[in-house]
N, C-alpha and C. Protein backbone atom coordinates (compact mmCIF):
# COMPACT_ATOMS: atom_id res chain seq x y z
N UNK A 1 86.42 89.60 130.30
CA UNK A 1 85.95 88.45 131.03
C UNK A 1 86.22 88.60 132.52
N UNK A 2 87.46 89.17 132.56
CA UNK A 2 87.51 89.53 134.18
C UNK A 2 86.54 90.19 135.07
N UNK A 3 85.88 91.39 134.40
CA UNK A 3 84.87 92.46 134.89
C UNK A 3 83.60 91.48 134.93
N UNK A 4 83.45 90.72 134.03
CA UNK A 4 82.07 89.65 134.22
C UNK A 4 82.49 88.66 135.42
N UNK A 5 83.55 88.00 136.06
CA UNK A 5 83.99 87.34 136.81
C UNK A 5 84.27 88.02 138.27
N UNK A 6 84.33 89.29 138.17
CA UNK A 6 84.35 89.96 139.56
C UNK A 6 83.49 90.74 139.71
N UNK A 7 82.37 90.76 138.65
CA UNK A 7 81.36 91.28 139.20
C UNK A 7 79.88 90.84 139.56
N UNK A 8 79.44 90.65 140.70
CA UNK A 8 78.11 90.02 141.71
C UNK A 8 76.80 89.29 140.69
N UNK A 9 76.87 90.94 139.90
CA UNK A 9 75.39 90.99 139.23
C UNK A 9 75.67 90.25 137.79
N UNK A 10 76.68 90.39 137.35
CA UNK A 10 76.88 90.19 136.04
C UNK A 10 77.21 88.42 136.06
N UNK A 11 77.59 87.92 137.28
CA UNK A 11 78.26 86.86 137.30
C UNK A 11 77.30 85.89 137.19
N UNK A 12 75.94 86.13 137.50
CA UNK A 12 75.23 85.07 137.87
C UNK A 12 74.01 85.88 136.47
N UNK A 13 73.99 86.40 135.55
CA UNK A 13 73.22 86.61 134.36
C UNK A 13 74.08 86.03 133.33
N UNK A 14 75.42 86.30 133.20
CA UNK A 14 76.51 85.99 132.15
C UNK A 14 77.45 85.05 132.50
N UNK A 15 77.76 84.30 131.19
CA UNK A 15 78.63 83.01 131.69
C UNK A 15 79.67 83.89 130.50
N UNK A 16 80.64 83.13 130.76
CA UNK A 16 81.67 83.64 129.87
C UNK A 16 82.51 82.14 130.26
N UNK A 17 83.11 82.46 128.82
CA UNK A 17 84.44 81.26 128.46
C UNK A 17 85.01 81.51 127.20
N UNK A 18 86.38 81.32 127.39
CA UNK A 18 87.60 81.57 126.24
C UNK A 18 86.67 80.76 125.22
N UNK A 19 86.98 80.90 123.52
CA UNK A 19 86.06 79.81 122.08
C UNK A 19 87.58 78.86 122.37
N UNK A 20 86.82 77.57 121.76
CA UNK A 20 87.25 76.09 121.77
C UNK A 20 88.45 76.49 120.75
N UNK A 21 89.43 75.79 120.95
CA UNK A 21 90.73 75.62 119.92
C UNK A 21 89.88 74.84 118.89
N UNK A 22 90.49 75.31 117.38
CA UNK A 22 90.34 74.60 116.42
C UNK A 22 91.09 73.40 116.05
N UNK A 23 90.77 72.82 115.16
CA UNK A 23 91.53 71.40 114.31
C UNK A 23 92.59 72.82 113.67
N UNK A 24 94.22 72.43 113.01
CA UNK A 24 94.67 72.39 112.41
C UNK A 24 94.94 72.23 110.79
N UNK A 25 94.78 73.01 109.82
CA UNK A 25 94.54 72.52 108.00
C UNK A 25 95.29 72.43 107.46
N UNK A 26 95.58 71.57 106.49
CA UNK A 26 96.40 71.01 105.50
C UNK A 26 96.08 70.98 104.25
N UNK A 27 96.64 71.66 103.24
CA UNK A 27 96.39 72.14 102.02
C UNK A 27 97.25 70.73 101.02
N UNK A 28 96.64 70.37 100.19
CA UNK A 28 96.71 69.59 99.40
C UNK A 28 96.32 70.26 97.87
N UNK A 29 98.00 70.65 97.37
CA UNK A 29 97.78 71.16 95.99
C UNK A 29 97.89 70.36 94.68
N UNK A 30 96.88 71.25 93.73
CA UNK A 30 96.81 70.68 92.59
C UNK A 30 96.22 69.13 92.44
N UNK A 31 94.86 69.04 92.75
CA UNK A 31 94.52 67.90 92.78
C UNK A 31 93.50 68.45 91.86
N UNK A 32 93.48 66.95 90.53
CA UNK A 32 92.52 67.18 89.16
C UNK A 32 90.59 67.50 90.12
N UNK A 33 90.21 68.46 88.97
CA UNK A 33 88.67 68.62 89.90
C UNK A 33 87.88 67.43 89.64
N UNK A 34 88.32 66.33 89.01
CA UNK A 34 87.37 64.85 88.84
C UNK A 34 87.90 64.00 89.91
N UNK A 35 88.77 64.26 90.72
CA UNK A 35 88.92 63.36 92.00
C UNK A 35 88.13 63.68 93.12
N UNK A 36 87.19 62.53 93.53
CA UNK A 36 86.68 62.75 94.34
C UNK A 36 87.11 62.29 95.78
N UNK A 37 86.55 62.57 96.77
CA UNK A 37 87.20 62.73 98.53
C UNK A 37 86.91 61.46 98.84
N UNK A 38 86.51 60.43 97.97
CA UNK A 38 86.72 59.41 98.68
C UNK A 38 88.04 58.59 98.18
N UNK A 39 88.35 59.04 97.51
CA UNK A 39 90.47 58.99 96.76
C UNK A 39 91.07 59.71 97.34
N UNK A 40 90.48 60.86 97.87
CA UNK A 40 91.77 61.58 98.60
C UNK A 40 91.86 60.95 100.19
N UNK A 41 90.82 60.40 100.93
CA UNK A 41 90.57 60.05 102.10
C UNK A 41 91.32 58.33 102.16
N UNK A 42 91.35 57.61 101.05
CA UNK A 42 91.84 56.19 100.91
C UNK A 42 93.45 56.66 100.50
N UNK A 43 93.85 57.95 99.82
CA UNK A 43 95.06 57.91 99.49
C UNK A 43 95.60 58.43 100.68
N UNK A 44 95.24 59.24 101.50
CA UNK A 44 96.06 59.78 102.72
C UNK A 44 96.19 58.78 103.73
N UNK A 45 95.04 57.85 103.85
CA UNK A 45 95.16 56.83 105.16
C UNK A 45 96.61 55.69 104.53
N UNK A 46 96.24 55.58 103.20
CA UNK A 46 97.78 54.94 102.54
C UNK A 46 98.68 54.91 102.76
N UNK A 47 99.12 56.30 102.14
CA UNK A 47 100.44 57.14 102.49
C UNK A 47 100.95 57.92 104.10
N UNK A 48 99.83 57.85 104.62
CA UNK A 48 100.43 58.62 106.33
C UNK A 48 99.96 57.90 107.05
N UNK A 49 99.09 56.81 106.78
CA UNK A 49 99.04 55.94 108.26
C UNK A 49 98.00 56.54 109.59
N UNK A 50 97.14 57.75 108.34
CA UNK A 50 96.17 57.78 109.25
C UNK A 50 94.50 57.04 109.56
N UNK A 51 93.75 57.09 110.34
CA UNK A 51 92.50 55.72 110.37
C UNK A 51 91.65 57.02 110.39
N UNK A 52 91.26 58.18 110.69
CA UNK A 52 90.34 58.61 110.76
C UNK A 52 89.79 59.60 109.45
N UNK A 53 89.05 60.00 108.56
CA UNK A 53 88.82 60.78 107.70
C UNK A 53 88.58 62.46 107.73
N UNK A 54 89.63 62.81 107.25
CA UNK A 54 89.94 64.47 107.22
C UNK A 54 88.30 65.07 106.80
N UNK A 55 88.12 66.28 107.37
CA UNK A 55 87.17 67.04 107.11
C UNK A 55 87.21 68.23 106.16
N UNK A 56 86.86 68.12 104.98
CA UNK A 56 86.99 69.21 103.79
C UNK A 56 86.54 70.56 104.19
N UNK A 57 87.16 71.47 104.15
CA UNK A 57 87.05 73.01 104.46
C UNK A 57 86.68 73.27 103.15
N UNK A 58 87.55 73.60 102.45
CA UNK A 58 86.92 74.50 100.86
C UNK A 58 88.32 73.64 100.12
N UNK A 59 88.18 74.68 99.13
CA UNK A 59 88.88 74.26 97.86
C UNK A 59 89.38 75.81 97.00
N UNK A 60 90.67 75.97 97.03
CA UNK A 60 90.87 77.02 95.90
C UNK A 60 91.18 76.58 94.71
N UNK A 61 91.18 77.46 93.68
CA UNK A 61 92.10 77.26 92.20
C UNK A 61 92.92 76.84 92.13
N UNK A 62 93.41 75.68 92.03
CA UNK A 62 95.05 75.72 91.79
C UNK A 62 95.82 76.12 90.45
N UNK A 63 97.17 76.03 90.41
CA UNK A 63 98.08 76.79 89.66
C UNK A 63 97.67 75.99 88.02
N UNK A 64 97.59 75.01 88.22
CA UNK A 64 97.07 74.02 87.41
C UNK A 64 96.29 74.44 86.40
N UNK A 65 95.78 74.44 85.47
CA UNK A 65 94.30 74.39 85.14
C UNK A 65 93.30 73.02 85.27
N UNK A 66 92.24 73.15 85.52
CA UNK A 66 91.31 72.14 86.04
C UNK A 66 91.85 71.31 86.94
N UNK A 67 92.76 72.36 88.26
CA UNK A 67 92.77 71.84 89.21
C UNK A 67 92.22 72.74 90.39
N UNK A 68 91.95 71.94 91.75
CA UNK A 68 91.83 73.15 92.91
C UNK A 68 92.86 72.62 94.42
N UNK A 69 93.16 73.49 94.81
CA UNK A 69 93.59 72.76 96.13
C UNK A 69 93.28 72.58 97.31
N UNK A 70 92.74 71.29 97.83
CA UNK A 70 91.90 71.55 98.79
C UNK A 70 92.44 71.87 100.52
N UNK A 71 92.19 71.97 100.72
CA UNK A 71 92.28 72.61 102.63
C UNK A 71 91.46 71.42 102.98
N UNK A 72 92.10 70.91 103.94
CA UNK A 72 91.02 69.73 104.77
C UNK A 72 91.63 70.04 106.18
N UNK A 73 90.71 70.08 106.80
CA UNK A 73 90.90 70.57 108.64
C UNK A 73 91.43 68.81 109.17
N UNK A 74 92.69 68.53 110.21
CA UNK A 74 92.91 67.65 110.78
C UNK A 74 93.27 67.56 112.19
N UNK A 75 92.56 66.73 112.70
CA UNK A 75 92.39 66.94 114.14
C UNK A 75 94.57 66.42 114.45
N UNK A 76 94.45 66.67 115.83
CA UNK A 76 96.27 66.52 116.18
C UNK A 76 97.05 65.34 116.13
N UNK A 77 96.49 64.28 116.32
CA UNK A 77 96.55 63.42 116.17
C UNK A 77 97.06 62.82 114.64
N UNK A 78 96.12 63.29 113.82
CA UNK A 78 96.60 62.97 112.14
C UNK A 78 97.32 64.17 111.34
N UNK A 79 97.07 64.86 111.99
CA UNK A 79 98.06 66.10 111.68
C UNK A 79 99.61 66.08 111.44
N UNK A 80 100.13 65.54 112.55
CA UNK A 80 101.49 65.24 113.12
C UNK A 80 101.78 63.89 112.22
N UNK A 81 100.75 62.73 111.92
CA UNK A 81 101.29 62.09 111.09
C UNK A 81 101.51 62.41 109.30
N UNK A 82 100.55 63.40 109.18
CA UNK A 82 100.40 63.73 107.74
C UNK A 82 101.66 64.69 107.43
N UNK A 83 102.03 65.78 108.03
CA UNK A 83 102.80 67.06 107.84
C UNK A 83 104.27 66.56 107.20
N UNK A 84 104.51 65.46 108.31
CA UNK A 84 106.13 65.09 108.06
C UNK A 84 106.33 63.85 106.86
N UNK A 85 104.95 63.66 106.15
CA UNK A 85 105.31 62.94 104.78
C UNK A 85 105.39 64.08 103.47
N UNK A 86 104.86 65.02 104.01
CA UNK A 86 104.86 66.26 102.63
C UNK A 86 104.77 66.33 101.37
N UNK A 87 104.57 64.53 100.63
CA UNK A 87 103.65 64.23 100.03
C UNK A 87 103.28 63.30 99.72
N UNK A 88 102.07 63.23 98.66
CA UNK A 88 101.15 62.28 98.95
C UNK A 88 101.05 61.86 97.14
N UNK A 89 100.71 60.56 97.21
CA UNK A 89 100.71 60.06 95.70
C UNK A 89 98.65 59.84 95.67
N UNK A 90 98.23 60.88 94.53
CA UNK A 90 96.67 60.15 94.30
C UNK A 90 96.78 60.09 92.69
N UNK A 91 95.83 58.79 92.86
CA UNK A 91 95.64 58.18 90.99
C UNK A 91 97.12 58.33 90.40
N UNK A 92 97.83 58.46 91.10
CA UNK A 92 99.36 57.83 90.18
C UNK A 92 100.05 59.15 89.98
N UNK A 93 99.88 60.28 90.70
CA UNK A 93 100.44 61.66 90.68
C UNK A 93 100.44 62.24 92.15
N UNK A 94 101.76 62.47 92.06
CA UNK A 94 102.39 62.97 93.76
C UNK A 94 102.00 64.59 93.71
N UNK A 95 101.88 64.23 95.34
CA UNK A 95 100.90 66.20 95.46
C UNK A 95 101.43 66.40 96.47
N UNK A 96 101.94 67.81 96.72
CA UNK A 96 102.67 68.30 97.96
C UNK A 96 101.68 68.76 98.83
N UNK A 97 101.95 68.07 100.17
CA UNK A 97 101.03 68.75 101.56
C UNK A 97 101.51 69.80 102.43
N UNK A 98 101.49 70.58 103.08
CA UNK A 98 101.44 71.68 103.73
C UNK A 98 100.61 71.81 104.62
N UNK A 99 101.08 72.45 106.08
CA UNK A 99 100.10 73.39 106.64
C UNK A 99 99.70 74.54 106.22
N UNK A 100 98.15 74.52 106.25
CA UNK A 100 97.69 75.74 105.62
C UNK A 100 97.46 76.76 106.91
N UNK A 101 97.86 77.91 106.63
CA UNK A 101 97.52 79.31 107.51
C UNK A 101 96.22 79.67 106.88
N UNK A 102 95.31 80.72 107.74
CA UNK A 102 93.83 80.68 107.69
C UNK A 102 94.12 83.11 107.67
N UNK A 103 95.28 82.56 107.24
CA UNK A 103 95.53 84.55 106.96
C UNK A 103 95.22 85.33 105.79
N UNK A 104 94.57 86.39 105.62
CA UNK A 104 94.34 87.04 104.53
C UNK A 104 95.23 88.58 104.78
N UNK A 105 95.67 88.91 103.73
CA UNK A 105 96.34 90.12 103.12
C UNK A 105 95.79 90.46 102.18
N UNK A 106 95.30 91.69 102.33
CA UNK A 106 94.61 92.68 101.81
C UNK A 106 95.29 93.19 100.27
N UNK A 107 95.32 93.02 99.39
CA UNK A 107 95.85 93.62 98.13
C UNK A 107 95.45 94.64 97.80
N UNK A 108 95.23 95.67 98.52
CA UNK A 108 94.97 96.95 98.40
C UNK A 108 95.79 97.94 99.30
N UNK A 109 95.42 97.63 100.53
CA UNK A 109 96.28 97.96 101.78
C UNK A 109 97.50 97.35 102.18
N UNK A 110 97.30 96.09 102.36
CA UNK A 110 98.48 95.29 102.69
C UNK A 110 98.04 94.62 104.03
N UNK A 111 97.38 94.95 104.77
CA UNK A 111 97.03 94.93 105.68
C UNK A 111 96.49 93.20 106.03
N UNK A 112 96.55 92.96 107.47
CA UNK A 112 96.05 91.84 107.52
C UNK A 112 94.64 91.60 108.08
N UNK A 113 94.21 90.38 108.01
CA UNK A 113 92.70 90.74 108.16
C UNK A 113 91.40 90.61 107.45
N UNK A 114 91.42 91.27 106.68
CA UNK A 114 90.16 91.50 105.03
C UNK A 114 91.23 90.98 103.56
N UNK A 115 89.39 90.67 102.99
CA UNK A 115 90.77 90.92 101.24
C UNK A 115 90.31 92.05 101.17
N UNK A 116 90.89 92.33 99.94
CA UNK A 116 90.74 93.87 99.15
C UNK A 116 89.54 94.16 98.85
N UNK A 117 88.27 93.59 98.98
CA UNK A 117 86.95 93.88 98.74
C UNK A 117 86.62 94.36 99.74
N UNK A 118 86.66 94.20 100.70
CA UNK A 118 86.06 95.08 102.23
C UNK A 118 87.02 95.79 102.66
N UNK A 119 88.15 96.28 102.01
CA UNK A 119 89.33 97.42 102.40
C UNK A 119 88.72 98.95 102.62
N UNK A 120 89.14 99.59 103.43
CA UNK A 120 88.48 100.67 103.11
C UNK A 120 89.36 101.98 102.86
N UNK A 121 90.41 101.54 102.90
CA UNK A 121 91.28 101.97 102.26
C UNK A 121 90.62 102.98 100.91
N UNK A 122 91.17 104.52 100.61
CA UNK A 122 90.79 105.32 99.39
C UNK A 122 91.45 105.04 98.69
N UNK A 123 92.91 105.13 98.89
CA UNK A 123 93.75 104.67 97.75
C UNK A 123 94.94 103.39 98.00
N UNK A 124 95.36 103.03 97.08
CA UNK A 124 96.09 101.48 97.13
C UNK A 124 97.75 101.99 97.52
N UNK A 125 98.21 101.01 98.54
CA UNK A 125 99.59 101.08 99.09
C UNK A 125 100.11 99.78 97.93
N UNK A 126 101.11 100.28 97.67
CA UNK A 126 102.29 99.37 96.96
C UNK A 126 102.69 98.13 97.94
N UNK A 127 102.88 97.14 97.94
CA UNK A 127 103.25 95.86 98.47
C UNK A 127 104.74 95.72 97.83
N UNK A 128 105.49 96.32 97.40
CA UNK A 128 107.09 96.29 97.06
C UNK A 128 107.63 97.54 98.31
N UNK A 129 107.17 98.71 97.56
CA UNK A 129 107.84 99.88 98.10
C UNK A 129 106.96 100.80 99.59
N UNK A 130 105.64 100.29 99.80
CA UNK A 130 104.26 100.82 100.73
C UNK A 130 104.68 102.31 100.50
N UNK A 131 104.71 102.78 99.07
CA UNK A 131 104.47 103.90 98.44
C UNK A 131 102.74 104.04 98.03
N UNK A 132 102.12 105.18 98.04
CA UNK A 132 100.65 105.27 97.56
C UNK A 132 100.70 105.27 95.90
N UNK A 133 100.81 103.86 95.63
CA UNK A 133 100.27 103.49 94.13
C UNK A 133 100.29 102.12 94.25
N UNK A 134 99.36 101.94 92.94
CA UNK A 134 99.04 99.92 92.80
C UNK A 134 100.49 99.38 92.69
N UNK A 135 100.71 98.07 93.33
CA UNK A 135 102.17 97.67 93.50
C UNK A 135 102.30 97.13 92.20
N UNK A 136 100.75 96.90 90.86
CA UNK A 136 101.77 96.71 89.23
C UNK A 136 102.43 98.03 88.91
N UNK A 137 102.36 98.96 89.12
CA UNK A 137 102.85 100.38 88.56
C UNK A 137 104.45 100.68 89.67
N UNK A 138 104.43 99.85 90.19
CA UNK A 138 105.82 100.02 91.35
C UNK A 138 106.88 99.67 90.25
N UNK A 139 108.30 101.38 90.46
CA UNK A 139 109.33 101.02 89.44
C UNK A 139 110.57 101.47 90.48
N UNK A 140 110.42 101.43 92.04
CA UNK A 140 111.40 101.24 92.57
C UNK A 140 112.37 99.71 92.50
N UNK A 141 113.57 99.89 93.21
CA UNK A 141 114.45 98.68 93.19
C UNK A 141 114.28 98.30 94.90
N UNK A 142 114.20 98.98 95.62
CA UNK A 142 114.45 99.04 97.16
C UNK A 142 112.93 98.51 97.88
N UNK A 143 112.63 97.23 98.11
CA UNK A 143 111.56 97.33 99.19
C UNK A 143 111.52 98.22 100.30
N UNK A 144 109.94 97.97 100.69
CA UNK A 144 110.25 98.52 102.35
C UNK A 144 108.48 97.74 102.15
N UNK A 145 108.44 97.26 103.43
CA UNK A 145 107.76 96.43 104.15
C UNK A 145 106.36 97.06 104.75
N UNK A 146 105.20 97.56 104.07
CA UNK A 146 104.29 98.56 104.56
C UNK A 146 103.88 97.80 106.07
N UNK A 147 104.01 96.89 106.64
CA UNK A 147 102.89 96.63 107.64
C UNK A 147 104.35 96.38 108.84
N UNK A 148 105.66 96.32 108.33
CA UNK A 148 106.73 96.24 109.48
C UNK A 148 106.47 97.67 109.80
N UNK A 149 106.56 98.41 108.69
CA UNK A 149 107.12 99.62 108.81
C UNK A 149 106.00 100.28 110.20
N UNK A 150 104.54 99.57 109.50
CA UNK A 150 103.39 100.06 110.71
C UNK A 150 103.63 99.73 111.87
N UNK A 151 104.18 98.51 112.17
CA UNK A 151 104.59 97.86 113.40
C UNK A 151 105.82 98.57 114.35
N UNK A 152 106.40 99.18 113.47
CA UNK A 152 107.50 100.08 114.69
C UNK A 152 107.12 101.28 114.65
N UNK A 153 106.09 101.52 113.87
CA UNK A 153 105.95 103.03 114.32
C UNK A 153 104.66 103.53 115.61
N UNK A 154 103.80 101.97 115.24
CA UNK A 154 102.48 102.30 116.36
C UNK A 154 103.09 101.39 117.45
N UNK A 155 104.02 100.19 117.73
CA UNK A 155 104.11 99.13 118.45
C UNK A 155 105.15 99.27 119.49
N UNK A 156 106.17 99.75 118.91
CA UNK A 156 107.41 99.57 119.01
C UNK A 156 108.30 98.69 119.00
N UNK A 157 107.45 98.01 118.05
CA UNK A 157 108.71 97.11 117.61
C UNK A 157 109.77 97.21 116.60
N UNK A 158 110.96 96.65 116.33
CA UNK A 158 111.99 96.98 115.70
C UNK A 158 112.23 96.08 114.23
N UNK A 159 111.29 95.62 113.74
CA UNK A 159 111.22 95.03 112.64
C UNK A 159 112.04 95.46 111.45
N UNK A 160 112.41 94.53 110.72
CA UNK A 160 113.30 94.88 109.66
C UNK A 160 112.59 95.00 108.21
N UNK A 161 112.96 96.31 107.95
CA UNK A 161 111.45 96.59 106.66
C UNK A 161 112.11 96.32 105.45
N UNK A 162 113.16 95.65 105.27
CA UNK A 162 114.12 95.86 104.14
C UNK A 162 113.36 94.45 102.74
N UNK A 163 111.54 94.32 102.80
CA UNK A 163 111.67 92.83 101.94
C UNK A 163 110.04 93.85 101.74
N UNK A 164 109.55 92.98 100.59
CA UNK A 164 108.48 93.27 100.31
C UNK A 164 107.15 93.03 101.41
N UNK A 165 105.46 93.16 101.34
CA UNK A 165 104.86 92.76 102.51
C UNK A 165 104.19 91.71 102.10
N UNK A 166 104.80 90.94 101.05
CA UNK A 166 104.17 89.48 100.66
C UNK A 166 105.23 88.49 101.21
N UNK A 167 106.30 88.86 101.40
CA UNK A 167 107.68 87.98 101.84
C UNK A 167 107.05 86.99 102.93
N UNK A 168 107.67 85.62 102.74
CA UNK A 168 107.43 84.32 103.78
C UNK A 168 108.16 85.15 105.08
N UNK A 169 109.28 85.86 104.41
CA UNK A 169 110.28 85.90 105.95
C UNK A 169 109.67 87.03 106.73
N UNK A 170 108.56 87.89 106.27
CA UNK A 170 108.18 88.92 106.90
C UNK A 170 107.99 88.56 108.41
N UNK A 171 108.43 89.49 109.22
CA UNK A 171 108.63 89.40 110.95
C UNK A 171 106.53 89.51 111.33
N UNK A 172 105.88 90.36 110.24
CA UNK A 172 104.28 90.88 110.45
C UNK A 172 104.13 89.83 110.49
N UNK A 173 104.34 89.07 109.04
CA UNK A 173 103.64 88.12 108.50
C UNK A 173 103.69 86.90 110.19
N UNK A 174 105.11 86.97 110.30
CA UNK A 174 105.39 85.29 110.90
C UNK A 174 104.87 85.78 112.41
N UNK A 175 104.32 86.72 112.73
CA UNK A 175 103.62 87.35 114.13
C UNK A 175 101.91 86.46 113.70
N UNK A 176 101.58 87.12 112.61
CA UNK A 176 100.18 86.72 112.01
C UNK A 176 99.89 85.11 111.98
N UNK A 177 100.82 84.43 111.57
CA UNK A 177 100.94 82.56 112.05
C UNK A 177 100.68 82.31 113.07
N UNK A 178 102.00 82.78 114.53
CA UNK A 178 101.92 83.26 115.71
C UNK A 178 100.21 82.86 116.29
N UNK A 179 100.03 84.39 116.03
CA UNK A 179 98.40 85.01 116.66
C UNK A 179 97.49 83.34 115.91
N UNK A 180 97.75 83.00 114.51
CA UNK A 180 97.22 81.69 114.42
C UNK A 180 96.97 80.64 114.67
N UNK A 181 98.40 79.95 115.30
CA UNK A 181 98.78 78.84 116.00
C UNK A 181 98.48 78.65 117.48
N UNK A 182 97.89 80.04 117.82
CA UNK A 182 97.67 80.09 119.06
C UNK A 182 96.37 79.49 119.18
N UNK A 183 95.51 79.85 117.98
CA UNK A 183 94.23 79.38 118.17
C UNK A 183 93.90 78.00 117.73
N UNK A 184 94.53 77.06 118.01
CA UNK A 184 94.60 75.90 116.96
C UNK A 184 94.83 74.53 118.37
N UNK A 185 94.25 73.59 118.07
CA UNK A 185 94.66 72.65 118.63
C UNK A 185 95.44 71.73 118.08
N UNK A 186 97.03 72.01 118.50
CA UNK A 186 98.04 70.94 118.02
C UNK A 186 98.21 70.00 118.94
């Protein structure tokens, strides 16, 4: 953007500007698939005291059967009121809320970024040991961290590889939030 901004010809053909911060998402698990969003939109203004109506992103599987959990995008404002109730009662059953991260890990590679369908990866890194085999066939005891381990060797950073590369506490992982939160309007 700089080279378009200091340069004569380019400046006055090309506009350039940083993309708009996003809303913030909140995952709402295990909700039955016969509830519909106009129960979840009357139960959240209930319970958190918010007036405006959340915007539905998608919906995964939940752990449940014949449930899914939905992701609803919330602007900052209802965000900040929803997060710090952490949960929410619909049709007479309490459901835990969360901020949702918008990160994918690759189950092939490990890698962040893609799922495992667009990996291009030849063969599969272990997510226990980031040994070259599928991480069900992993019969070490000792993690090591395939994407820390990448991080101090191309970065230089000093990350601690001693946990698997699915771990909450991963240093990659909590960089990957990071790079997330940046793009977000809180």
């Amino acid at each position: 953007m700089d080279r378009i901004q200091k340069s004569d010809t380019l400046k006055d053909k090309i506009t350039s500007r940083l993309p708009a911060k996003r809303h913030p998402s909140i995952i709402i698990y295990d909700i039955p698939n016969d509830t519909t969003d106009e129960e979840i939109q009357a139960s959240l203004k209930a319970n958190t005291g918010i007036e405006k109506d959340l915007k539905l992103r998608f919906k995964l599987r939940g752990r449940k059967q014949e449930t899914s959990h939905w992701i609803m995008e919330a602007p900052a404002e209802e965000f900040h009121k929803i997060i710090p109730v952490e949960k929410i009662s619909v049709n007479w059953e309490i459901h835990n809320i969360k901020e949702f991260y918008h990160i994918q890990r690759c189950n092939n590679c490990h890698e962040y970024g893609h799922p495992a369908a667009k990996c291009t990866a030849t063969r599969p890194f272990c997510g226990y040991c980031a040994q070259r085999h599928p991480t069900s066939k992993c019969r070490t005891w000792y993690p090591r961290c395939i994407n820390c381990e990448h991080s101090n060797a191309t970065k230089g950073t000093r990350y601690r590889t001693d946990h698997p590369a699915s771990s909450p506490n991963c240093s990659s992982y909590k960089k990957e939030i990071q790079t997330y939160k940046n793009t977000r309007d809180y």
